[in-house]
Each structure stands twice: as C-alpha cells, then as structure tokens.
Protein backbone atom coordinates (compact mmCIF):
# COMPACT_ATOMS: atom_id res chain seq x y z
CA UNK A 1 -249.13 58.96 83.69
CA UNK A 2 -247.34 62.21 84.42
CA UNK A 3 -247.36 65.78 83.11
CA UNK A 4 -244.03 64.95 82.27
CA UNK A 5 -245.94 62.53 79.16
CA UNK A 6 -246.55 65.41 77.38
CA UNK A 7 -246.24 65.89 73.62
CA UNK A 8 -244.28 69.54 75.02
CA UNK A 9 -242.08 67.10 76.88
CA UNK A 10 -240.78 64.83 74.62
CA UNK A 11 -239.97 67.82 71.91
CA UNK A 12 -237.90 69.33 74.40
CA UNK A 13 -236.21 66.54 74.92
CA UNK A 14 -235.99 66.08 71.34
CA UNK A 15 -234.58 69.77 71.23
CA UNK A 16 -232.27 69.04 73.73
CA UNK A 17 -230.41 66.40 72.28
CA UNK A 18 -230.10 68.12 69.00
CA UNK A 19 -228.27 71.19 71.67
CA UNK A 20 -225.71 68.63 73.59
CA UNK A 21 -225.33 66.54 70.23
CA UNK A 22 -225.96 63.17 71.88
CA UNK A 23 -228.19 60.54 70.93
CA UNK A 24 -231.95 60.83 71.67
CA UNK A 25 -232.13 57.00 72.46
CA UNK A 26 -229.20 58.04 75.03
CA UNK A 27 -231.21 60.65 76.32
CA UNK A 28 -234.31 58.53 76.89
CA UNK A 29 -232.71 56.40 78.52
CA UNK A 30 -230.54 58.64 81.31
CA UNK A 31 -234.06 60.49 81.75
CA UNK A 32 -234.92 56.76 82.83
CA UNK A 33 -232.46 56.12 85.17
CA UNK A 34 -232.17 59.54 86.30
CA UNK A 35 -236.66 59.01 87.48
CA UNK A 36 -236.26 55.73 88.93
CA UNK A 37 -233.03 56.80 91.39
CA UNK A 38 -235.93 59.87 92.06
CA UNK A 39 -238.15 58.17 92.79
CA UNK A 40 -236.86 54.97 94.55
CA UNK A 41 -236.04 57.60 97.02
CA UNK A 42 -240.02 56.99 98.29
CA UNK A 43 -239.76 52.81 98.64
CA UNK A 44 -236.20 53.22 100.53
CA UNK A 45 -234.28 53.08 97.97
CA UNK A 46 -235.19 49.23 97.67
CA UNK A 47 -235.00 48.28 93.93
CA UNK A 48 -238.52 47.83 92.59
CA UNK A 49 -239.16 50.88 90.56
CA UNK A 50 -239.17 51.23 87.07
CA UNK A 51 -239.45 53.57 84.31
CA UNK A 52 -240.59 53.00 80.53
CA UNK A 53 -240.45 55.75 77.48
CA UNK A 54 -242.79 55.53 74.99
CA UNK A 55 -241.98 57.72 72.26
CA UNK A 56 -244.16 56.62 69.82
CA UNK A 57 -247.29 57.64 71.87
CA UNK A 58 -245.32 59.74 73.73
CA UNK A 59 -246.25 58.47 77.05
CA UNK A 60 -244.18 57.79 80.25
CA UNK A 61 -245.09 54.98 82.67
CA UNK A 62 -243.70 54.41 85.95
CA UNK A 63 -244.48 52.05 88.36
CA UNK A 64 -243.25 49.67 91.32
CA UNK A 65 -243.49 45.78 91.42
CA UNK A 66 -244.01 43.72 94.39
CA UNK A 67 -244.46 40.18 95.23
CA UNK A 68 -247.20 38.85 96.68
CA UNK A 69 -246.72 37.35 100.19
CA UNK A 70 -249.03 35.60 102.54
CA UNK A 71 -247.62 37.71 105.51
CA UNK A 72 -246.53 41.56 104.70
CA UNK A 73 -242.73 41.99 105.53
CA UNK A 74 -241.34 45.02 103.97
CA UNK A 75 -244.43 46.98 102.63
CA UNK A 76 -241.83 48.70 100.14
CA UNK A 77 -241.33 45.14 98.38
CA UNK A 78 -244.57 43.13 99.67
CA UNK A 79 -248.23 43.32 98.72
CA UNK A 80 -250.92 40.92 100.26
CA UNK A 81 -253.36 38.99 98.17
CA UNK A 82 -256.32 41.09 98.44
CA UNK A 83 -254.29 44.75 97.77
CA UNK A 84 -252.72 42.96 94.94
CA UNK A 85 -256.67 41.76 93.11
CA UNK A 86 -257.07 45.12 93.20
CA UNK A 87 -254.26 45.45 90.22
CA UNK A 88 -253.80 41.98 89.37
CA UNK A 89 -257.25 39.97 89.27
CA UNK A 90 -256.42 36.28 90.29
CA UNK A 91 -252.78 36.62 91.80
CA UNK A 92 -251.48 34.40 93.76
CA UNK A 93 -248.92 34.50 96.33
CA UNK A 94 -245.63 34.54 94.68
CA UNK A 95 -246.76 36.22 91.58
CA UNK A 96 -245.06 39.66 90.66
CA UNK A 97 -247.26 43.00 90.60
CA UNK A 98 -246.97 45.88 88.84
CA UNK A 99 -248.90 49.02 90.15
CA UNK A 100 -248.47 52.18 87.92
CA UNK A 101 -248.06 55.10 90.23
CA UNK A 102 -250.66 58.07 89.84
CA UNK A 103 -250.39 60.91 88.26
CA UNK A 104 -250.30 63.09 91.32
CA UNK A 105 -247.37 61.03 93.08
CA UNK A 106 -245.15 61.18 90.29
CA UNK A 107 -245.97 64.84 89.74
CA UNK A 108 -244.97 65.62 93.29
CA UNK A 109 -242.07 63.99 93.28
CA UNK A 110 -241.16 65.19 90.00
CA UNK A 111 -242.16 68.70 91.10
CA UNK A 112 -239.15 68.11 93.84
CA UNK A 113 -236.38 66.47 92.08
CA UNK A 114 -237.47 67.34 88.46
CA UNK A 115 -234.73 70.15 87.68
CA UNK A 116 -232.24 67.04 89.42
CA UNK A 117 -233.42 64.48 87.23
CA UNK A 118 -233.36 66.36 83.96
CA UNK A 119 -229.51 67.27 84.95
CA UNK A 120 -229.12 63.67 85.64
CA UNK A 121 -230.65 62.25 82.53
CA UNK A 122 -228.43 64.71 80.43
CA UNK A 123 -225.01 63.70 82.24
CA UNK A 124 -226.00 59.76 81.75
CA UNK A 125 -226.60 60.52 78.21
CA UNK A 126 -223.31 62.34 77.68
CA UNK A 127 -221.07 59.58 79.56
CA UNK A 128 -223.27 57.03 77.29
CA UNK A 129 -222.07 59.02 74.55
CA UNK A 130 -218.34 59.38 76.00
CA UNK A 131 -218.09 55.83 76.43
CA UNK A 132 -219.15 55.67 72.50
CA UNK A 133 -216.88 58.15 71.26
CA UNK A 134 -214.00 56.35 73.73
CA UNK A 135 -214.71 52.64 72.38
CA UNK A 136 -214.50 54.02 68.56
CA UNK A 137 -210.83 55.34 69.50
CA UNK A 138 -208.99 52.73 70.63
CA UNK A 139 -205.66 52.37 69.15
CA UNK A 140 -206.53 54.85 66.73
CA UNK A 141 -204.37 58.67 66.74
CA UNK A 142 -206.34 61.40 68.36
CA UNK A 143 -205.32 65.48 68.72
CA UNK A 144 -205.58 66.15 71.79
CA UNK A 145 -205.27 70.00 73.89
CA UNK A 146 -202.45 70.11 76.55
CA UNK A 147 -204.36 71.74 79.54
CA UNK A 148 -201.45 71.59 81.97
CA UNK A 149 -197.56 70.02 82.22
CA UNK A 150 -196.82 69.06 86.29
CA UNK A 151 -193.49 69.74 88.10
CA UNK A 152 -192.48 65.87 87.00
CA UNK A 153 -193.18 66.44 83.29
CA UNK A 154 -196.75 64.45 82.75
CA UNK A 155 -198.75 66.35 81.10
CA UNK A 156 -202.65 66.55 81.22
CA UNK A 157 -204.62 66.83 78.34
CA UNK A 158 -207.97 67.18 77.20
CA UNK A 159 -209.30 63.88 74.99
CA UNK A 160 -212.97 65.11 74.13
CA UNK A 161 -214.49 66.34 77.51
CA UNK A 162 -212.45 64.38 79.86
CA UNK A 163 -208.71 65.53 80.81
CA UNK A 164 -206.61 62.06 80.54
CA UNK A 165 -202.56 61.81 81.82
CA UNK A 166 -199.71 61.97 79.20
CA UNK A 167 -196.86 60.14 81.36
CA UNK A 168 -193.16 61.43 81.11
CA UNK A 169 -192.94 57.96 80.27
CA UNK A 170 -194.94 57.61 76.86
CA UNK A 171 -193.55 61.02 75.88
CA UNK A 172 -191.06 61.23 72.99
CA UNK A 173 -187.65 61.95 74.79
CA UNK A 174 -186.32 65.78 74.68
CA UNK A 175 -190.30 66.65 73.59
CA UNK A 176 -191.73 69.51 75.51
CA UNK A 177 -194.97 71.28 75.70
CA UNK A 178 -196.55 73.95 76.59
CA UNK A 179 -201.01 74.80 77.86
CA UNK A 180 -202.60 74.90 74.81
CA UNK A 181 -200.51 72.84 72.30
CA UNK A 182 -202.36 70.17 70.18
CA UNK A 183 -200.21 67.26 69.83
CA UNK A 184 -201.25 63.90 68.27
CA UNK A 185 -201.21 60.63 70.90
CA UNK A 186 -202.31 57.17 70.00
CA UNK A 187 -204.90 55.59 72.19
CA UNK A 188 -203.15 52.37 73.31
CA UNK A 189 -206.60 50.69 75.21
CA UNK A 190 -209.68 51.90 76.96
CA UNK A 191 -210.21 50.38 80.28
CA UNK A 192 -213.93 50.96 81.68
CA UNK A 193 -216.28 51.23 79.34
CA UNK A 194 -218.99 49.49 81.68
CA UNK A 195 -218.36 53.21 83.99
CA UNK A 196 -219.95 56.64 83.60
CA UNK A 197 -216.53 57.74 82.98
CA UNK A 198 -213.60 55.65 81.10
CA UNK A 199 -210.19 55.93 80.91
CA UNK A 200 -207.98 55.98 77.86
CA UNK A 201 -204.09 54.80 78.03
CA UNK A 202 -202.28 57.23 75.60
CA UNK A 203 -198.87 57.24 74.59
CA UNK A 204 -196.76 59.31 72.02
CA UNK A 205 -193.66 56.76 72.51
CA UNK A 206 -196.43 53.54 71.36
CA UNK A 207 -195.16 52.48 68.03
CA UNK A 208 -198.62 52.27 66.95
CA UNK A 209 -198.53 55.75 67.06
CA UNK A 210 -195.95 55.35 63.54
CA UNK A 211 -198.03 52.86 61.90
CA UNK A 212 -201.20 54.64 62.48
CA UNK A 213 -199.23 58.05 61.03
CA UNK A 214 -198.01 56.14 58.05
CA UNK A 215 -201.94 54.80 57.70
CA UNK A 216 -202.80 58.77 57.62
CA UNK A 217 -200.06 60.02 55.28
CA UNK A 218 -199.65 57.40 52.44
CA UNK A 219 -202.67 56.94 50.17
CA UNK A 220 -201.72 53.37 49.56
CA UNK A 221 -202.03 52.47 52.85
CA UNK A 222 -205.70 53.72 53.17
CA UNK A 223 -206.67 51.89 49.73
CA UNK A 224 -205.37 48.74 51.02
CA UNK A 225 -202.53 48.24 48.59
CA UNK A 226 -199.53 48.85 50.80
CA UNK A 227 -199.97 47.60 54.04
CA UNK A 228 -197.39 48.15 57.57
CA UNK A 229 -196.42 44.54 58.49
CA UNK A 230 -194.39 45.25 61.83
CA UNK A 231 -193.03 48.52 63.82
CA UNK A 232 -189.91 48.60 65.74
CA UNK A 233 -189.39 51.73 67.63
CA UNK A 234 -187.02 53.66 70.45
CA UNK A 235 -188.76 57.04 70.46
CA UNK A 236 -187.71 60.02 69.95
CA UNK A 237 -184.40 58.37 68.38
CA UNK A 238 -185.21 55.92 65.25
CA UNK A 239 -188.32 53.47 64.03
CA UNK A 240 -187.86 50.93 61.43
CA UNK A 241 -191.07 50.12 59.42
CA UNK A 242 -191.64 47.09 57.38
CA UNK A 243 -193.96 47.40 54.44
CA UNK A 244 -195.69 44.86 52.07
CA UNK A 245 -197.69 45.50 48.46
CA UNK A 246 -200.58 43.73 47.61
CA UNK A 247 -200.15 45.16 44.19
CA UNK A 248 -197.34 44.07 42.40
CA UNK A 249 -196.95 47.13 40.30
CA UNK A 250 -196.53 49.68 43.62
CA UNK A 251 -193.44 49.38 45.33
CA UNK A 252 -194.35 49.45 48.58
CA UNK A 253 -191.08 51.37 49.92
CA UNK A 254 -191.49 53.75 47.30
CA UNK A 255 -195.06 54.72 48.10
CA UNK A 256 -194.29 55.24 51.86
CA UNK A 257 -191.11 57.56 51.36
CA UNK A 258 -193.04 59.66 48.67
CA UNK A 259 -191.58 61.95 46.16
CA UNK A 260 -188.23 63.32 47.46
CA UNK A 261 -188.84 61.74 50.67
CA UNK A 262 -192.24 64.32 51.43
CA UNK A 263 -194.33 61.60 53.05
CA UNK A 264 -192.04 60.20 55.62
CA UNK A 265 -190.85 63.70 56.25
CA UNK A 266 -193.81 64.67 57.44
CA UNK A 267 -194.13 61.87 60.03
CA UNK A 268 -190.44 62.84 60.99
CA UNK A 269 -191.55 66.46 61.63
CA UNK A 270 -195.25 65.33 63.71
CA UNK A 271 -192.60 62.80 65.79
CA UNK A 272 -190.08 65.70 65.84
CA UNK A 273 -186.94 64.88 63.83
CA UNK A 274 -187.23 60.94 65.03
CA UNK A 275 -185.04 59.21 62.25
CA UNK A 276 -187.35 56.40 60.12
CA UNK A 277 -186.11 53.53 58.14
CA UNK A 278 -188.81 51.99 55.78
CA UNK A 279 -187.92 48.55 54.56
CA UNK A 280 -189.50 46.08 51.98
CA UNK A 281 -191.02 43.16 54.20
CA UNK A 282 -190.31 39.21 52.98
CA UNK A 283 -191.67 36.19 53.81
CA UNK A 284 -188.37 35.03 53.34
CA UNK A 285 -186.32 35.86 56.84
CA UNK A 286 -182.78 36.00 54.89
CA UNK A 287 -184.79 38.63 53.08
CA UNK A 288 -186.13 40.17 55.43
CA UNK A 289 -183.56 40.50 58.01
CA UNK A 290 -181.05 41.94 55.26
CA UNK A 291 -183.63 44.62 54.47
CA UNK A 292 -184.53 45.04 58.28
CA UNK A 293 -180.19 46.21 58.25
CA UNK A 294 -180.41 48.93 56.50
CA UNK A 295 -178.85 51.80 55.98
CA UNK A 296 -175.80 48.90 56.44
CA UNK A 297 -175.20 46.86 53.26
CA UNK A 298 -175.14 43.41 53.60
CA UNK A 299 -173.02 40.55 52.16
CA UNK A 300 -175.06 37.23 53.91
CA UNK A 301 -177.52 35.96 56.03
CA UNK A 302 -177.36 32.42 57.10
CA UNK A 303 -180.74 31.33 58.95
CA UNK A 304 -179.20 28.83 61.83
CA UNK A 305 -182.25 28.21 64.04
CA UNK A 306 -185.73 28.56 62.52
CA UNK A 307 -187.16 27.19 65.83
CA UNK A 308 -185.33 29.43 67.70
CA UNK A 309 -185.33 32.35 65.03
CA UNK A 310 -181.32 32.78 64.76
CA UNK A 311 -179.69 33.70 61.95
CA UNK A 312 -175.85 34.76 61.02
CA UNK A 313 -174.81 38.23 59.25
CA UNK A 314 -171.95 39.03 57.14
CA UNK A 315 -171.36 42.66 56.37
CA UNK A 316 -168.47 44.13 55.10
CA UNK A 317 -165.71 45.18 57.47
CA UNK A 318 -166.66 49.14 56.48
CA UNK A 319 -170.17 48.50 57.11
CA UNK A 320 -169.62 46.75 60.39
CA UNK A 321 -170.29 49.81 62.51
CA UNK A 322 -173.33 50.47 60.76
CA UNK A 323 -174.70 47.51 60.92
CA UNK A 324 -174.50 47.33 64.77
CA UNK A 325 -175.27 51.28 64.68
CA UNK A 326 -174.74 53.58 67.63
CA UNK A 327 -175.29 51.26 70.97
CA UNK A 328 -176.15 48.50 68.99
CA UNK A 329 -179.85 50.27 68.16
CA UNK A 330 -179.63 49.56 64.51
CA UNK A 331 -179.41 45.75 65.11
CA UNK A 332 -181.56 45.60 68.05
CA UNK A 333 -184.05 47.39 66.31
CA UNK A 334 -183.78 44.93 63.04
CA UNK A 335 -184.10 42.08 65.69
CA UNK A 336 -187.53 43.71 67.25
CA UNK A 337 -188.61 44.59 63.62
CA UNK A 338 -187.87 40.73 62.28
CA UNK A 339 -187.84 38.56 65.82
CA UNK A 340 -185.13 36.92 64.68
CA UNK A 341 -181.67 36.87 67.03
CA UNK A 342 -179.38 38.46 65.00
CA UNK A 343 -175.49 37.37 64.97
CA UNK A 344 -173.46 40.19 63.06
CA UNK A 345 -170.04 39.69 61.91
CA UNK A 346 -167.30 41.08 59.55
CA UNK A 347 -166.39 39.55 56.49
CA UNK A 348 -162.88 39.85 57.71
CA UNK A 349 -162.21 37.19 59.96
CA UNK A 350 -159.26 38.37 61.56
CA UNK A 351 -161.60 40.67 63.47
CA UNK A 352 -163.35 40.32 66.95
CA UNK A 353 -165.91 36.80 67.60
CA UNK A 354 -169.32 37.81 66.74
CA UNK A 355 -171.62 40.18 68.46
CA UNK A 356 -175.14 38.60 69.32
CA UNK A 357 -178.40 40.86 69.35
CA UNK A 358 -180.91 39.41 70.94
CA UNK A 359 -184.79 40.56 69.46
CA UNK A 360 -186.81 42.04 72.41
CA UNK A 361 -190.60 41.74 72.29
C-alpha cells in the first residue's frame, strides 16, 4: 500500500472530478494508467505492472507479475522458484506471480513523478470523457465557436475542447464567417474513438444537417408523428424534403411549413436564405415523384422501369421550365429526392424530344 491509499486521497480525487466535470470511474481509471506508465519506468518499461483502485476500502494496490523460470533471463520479467515461495507458496515453474510492491517503493516513486501522474490521470479522464461526449454526437447538429478562417476559406472551430476543420468544401456557398461566430454544423461520423483524441467530420453543406433542423424545429417530428423520409440538397441554393404522418389527422406538409410558413423560415434563415421545398412522401412513386416536382404542376407520370426506377412526366407546356428549373436543379433534385430517373416532357408534342434527368446518389 501507498500513502497515496488514503481516505484524504480518494476525496480529493472525488473533489476533483466534481471540478473538471468528468466521471469519477474515468478518473480512477487514468490515475491507473497514469501509475503503471510511472512506475514501469523501474522494470524497463517491460509490461508487467499493474495498478488496482479500490474505492470501496479505499485502498490502492500495485504490483508486478513475473513468471517463474528455471533459469533467470530478464530479472524485470523472471523470478526463480525459491524468490517466488517467498510470495507464492508451492509455485511452480511456469506459474504467474504477483508481488505487491512496498509501501516505501511506491512512495518514492510517487514522491518523483506524483505531480506527473496526477496531470496524467486527469488528461486520460478528460479524453475518456471527450471520446464520450464525441460518440453521443454523431450525426447529430452541434453549435460550434469559429476560432479562426485560413487564407483558403476553412475555417477552424472549436467542438467542445478540441478545435476540428470546417472545409470550404462542406460550407454553404457565398457563407462567410468571422472569430467568434457560433454557427450550427452536423457531425457527419467520428473516426477514432479507440484514441486519446478523436476526430469529428463536420459539414454545413451535409443534408443531414436539414433533416436534423427540421427534427429541432417541428414538434411533430420530435413526438414521432411526422417523420423526414428522404433529403435532397445543393447547398446554399435549394433542398427538397419529403415528409410522412403516422397520424392520419396531421398533415404532415402542413406541420413542417408551420403557420404562415414560421417553421421552415426559420431553417431558411439558420441555412441563410437556402430555398426549401417540403413535399408529402408516397409509397406510390407516380405519387411521389409528382409531389417531389413541385413548385411545377404536373399533368402525368407514367412509371416505365420499376427495376430500373424510370418513369415519364407530362407537364404543361407553361410549366415546362419549371419543372426542369434553373440548370435542370429542380428535376435533378426530385430525381435525388425519389431515385427514380426522371423523363420530363411537354404536353405539347410539337415541342423538343424529352429531356432525361438522371437521380444521383
């Protein structure tokens, strides 16, 4: 045992976590790691010490194991059979021993590297804890502190204590800030968890971040009555959202858009004047693509392929524009939004052949 088994000891540490706000299980168990890299500094850094906290008695063992050999090798690993009766009445050779250190050995070399290992056992708590906090926000929105924008536009932001890169890239076109703006990103993934420190892909161009922002602003959504079936987004210009009731008595449309249009407005003002088109999902892909058209009214919709998801529109000749919409977005977006290919044409046939929209994944 140590001085560091103390009753003092353990309601400092207690203290302590309470201070950082990180788990005291967290903290026990950097404190753990933080002794045995200490203290593995005396064996050579070979890997035979260990480290157990007993909170319940408040008591703190550590101690080394070696293996019993018939010839002594590495004295840092290997015991011989008579040093190893001593802890271990009746071992033979190839049996494991454990041999608690002394209370005067662990106090010196606490006494050295105590101030190191309490710093230690705090940081391995808090990246326990980041990783924790990380893990719980993936693909979830987050509001995040711009710390800095470099000379090629990504910015750097802080995402709890770690500063994570906005790309140009997953920015909203035209957007621009400035140190010190909060801006809402969604977290697309979380790659090392299993590291002291993980990274978090983030994104303000990820239509997740719409359906999430619908999830926050429209009641219905959060009770599970109205749910967001599919997102198809070019950001920064226009997002089409498809929306299904589990309720037959809430329209789902309705409850998204709000009174006077308040709810979606709000999105369009967080995603800064990016246009939104909510439309009533269908099993039915006639359906569904005709409502996926909109703002364009339309006449027909002839499903052609169901294997290879094609189907044939008929608009009328004023709506033809529309339907096709500046650069063909408002079809190609339908076409994400459904994954059907969509063939648009006038009901005027003395017009042009067809033009084909292909849905992109």
């Amino acid at each position: 045992m140590t001085d560091m088994t103390n009753p003092e000891f353990f309601d400092a540490l207690r203290l302590l976590a309470k201070e950082k706000g990180i788990q005291l299980e967290a903290l026990y168990d950097g404190i753990q790691r933080a002794i045995v890299t200490a203290v593995r500094g005396d064996y050579n850094n070979k890997d035979v010490v260990f480290c157990e906290i007993l909170p319940e008695t408040k008591e703190m063992k550590v101690y080394v194991r070696k293996l019993v050999v018939s010839e002594m090798i590495d004295p840092d690993t290997d015991m011989l059979p008579e040093e190893a009766e001593r802890y271990k009445p009746g071992a033979q050779l190839g049996d494991i021993v454990e041999i608690e250190l002394d209370t005067k050995e662990v106090s010196r070399i606490a006494a050295e590297k105590g101030k190191h290992v309490l710093r230690q056992g705090i940081r391995e708590a808090e990246h326990g804890k980041l990783r924790e906090e990380f893990q719980s926000r993936e693909q979830e929105i987050v509001t995040v502190k711009v710390q800095r924008v470099e000379p090629n536009g990504d910015a750097i932001v802080e995402i709890g204590k770690v500063e994570e890169l906005l790309p140009v890239n997953e920015q909203v076109p035209g957007e621009s800030f400035q140190p010190g703006d909060l801006i809402k990103v969604y977290v697309v993934d979380i790659k090392g968890l299993d590291r002291k420190f993980p990274r978090a892909t983030i994104s303000r161009a990820h239509s997740g971040l719409v359906k999430r922002l619908f999830e926050l602003e429209v009641p219905e959504i959060k009770e599970g009555l109205v749910e967001v079936m599919a997102v198809a987004r070019e950001a920064g210009s226009r997002s089409k959202v498809a929306v299904a009731s589990k309720d037959p008595d809430v329209d789902p449309v309705g409850a998204c858009i709000g009174s006077r249009g308040s709810r979606v407005e709000r999105i369009v003002d967080i995603l800064g004047g990016e246009k939104i088109d909510v439309v009533k999902y269908s099993e039915d892909p006639a359906e569904f693509v005709a409502a996926a058209l909109a703002p364009a009214e339309v006449i027909s919709v002839e499903v052609v392929d169901t294997d290879e998801h094609v189907c044939h529109i008929v608009v009328p000749e004023s709506k033809l524009s529309l339907a096709i919409g500046n650069k063909g977005q408002n079809a190609r977006l339908a076409a994400r939004l459904t994954t059907w290919k969509i063939d648009i044409k006038s009901d005027t046939p003395a017009l042009a052949p067809a033009e084909i929209v292909l849905n992109e994944d």
